[in-house]
N, C-alpha and C. Protein backbone atom coordinates (compact mmCIF):
# COMPACT_ATOMS: atom_id res chain seq x y z
N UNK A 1 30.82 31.72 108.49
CA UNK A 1 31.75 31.63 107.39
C UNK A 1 31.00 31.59 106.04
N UNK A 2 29.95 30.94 105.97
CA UNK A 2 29.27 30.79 104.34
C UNK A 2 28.53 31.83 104.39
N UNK A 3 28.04 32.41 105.22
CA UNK A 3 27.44 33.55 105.17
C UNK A 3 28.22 35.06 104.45
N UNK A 4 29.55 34.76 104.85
CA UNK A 4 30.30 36.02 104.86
C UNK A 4 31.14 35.69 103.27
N UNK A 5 30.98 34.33 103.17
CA UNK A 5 31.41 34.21 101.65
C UNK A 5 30.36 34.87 100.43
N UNK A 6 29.10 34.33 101.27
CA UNK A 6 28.12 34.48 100.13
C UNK A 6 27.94 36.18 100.05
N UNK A 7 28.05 37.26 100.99
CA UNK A 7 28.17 38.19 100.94
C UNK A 7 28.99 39.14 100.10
N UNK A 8 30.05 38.39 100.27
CA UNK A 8 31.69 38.70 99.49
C UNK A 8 31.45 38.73 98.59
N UNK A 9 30.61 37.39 97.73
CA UNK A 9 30.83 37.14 96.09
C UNK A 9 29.66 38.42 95.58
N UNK A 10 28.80 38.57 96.15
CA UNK A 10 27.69 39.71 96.14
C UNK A 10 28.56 41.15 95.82
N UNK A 11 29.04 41.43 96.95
CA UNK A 11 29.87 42.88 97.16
C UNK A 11 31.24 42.31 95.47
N UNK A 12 31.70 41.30 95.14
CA UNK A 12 31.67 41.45 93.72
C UNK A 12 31.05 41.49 92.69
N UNK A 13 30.33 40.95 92.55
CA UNK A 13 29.15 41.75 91.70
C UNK A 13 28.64 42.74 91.40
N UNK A 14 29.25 43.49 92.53
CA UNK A 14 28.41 44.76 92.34
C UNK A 14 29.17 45.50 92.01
N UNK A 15 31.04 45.59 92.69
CA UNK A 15 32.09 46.15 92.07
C UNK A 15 32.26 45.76 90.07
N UNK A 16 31.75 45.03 89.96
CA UNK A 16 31.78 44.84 88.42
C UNK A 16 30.85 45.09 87.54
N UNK A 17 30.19 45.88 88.07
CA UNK A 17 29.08 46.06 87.50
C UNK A 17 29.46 47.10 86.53
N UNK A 18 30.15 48.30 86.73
CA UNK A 18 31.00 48.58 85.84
C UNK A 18 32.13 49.39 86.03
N UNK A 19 33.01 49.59 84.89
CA UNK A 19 34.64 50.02 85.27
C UNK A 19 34.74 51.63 85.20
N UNK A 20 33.53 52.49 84.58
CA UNK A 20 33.51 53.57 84.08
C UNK A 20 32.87 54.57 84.75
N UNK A 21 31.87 54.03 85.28
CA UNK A 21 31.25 55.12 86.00
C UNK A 21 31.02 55.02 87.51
N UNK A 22 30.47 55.51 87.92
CA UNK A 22 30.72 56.31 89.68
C UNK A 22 30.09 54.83 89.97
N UNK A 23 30.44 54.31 91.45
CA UNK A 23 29.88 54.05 92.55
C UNK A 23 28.29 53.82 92.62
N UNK A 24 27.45 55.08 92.61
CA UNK A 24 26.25 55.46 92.83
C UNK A 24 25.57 55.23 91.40
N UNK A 25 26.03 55.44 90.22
CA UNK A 25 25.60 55.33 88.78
C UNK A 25 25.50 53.77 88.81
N UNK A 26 26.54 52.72 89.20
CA UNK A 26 26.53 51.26 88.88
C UNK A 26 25.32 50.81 89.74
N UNK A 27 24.75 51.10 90.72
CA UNK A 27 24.22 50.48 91.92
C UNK A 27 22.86 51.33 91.17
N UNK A 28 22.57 52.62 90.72
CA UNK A 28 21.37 52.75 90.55
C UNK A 28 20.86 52.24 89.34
N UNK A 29 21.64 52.02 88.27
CA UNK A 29 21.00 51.71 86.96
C UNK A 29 20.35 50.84 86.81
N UNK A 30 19.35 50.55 86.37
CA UNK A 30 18.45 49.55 86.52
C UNK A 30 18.70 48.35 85.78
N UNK A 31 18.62 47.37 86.54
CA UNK A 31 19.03 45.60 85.92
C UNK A 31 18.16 44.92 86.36
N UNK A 32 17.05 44.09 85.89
CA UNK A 32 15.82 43.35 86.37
C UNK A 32 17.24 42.11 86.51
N UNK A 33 17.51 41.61 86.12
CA UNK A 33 18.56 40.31 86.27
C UNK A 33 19.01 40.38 87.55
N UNK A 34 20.16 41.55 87.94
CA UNK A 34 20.67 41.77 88.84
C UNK A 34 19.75 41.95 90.26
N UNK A 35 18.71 42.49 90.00
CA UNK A 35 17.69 42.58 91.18
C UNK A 35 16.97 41.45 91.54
N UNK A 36 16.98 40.61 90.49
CA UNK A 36 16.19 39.06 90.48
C UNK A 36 17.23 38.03 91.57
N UNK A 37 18.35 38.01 91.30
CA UNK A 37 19.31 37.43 91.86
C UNK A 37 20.03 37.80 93.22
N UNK A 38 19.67 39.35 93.54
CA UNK A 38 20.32 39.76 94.76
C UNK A 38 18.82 39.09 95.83
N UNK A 39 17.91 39.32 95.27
CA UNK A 39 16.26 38.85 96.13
C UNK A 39 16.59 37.10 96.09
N UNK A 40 16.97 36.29 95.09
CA UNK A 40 17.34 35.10 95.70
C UNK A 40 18.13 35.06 96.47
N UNK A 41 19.15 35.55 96.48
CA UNK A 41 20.58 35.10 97.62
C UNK A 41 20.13 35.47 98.78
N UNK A 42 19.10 36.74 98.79
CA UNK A 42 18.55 37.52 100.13
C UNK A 42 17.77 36.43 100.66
N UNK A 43 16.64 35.94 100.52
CA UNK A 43 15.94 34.90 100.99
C UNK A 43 16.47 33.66 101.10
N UNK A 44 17.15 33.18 100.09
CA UNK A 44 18.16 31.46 100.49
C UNK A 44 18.63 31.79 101.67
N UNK A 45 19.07 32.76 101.80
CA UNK A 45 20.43 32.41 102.96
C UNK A 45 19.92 33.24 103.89
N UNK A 46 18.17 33.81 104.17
CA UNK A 46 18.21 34.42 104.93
C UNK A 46 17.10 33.05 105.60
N UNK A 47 16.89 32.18 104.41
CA UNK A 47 15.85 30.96 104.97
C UNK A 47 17.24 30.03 105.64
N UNK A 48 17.86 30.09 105.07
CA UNK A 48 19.52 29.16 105.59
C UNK A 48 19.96 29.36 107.28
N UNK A 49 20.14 30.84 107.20
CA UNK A 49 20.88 30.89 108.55
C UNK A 49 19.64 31.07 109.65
N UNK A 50 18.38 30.83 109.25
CA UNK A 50 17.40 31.43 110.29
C UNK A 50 16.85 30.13 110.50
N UNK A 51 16.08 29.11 109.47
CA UNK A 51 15.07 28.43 110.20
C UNK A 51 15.66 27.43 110.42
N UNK A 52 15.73 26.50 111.62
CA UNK A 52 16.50 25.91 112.55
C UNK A 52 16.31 24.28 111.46
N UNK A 53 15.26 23.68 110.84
CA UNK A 53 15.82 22.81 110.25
C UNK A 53 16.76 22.79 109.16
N UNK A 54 16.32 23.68 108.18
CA UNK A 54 17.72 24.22 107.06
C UNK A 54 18.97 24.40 107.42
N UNK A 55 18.48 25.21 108.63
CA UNK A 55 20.26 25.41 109.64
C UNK A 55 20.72 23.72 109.52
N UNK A 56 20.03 23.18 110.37
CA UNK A 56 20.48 21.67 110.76
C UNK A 56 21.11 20.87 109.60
N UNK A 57 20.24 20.64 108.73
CA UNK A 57 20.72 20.18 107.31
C UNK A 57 22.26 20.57 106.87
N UNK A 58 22.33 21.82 106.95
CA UNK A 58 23.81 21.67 106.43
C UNK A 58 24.62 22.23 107.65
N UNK A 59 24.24 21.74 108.72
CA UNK A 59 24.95 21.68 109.83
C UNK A 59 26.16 22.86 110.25
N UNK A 60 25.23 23.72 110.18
CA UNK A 60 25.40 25.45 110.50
C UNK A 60 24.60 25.71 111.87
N UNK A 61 25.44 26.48 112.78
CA UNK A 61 25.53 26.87 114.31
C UNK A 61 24.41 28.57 113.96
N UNK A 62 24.19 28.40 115.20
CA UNK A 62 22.66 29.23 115.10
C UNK A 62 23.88 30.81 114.94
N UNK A 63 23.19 31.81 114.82
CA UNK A 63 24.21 33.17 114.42
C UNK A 63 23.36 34.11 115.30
N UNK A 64 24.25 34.74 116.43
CA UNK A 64 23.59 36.19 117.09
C UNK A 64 23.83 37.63 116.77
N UNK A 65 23.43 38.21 116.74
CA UNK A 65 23.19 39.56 116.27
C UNK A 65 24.57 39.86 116.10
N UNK A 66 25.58 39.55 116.49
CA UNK A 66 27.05 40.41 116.26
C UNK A 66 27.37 39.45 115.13
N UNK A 67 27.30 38.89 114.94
CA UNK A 67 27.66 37.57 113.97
C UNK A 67 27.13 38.45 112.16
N UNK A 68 26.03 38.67 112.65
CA UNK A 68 24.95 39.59 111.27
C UNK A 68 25.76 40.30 111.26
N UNK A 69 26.26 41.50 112.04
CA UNK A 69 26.96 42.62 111.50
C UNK A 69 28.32 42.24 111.52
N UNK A 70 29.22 41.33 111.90
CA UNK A 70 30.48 41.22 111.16
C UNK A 70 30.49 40.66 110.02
N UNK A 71 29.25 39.87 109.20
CA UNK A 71 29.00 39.43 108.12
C UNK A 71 28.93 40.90 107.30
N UNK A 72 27.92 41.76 107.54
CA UNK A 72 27.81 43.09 106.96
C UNK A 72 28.86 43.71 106.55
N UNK A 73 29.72 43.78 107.63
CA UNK A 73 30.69 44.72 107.58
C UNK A 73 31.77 43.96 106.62
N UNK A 74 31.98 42.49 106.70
CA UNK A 74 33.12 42.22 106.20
C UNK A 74 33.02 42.28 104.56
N UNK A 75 31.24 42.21 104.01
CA UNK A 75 30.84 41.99 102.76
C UNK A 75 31.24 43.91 102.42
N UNK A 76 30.81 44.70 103.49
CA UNK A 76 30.97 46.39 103.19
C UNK A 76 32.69 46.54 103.14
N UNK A 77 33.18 46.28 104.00
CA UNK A 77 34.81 46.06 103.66
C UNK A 77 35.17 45.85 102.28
N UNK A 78 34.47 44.46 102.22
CA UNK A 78 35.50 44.11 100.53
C UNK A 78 35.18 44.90 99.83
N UNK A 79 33.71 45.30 99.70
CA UNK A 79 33.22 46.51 98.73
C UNK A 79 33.98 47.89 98.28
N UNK A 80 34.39 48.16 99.79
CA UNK A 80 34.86 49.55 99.47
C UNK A 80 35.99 49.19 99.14
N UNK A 81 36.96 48.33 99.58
CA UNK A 81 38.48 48.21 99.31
C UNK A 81 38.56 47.36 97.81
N UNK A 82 37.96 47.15 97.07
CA UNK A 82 37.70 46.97 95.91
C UNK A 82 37.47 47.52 94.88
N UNK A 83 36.25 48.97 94.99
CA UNK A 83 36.37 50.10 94.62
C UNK A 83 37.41 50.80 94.19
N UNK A 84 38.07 51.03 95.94
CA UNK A 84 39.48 51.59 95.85
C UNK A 84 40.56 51.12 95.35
N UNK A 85 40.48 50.04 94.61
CA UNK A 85 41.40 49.66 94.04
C UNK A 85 41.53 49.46 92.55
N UNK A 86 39.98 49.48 91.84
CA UNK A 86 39.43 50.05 90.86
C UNK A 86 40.03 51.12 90.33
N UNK A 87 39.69 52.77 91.33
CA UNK A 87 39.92 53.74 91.29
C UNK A 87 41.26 53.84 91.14
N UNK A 88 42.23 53.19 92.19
CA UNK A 88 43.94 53.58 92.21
C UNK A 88 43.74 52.75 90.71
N UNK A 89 43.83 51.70 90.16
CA UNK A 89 44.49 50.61 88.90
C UNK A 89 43.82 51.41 87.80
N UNK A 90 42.71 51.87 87.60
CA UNK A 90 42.58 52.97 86.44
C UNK A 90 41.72 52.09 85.25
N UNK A 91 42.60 51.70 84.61
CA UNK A 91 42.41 51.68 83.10
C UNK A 91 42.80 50.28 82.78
N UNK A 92 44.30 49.69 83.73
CA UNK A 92 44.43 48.34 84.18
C UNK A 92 43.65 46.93 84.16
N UNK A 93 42.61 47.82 84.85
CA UNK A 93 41.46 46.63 85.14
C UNK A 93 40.71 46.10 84.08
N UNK A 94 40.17 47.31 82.94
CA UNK A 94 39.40 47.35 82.31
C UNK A 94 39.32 45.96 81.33
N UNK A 95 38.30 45.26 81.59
CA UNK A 95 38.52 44.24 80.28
C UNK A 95 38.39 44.65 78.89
């Protein structure tokens, strides 16, 4: 569950990155900030769900390989259906 949250809020971040241009333009443009912060969340929570005392500490159940990819998928889900909803709302969204 915290895994697939912390994923989620990620896959927003990245949908906001901006309202104007493509998909592939937001994700390649270069942001030292944004790259600084996706490499923390990558290592916290990859030191979180892996090494068995951190696990223990906040009293999180060990995770097997299907567990990783429904985390993946559910963070790739929100992504795309977020997008797409970007795309359908238009101009709506735009702050």
């Amino acid at each position: 569950m915290f895994a697939t949250l912390v994923i989620c809020l990620v896959a927003l971040i990245l949908v906001n990155r901006s309202y104007s241009s493509s998909l592939r333009t937001a994700i390649m443009r270069p942001n030292i900030a944004l790259g600084f912060v996706l490499a923390i969340v990558a290592i916290l929570l990859g030191v979180t769900l892996t090494l068995p005392l951190v696990r223990d500490l906040f009293h999180f159940g060990a995770l097997q390989a299907p567990d990783f990819l429904e985390i993946g998928a559910a963070g790739l889900l929100l992504w795309v259906l977020l997008e797409a909803v970007k795309k359908l709302m238009g101009r709506r969204l735009q702050p």
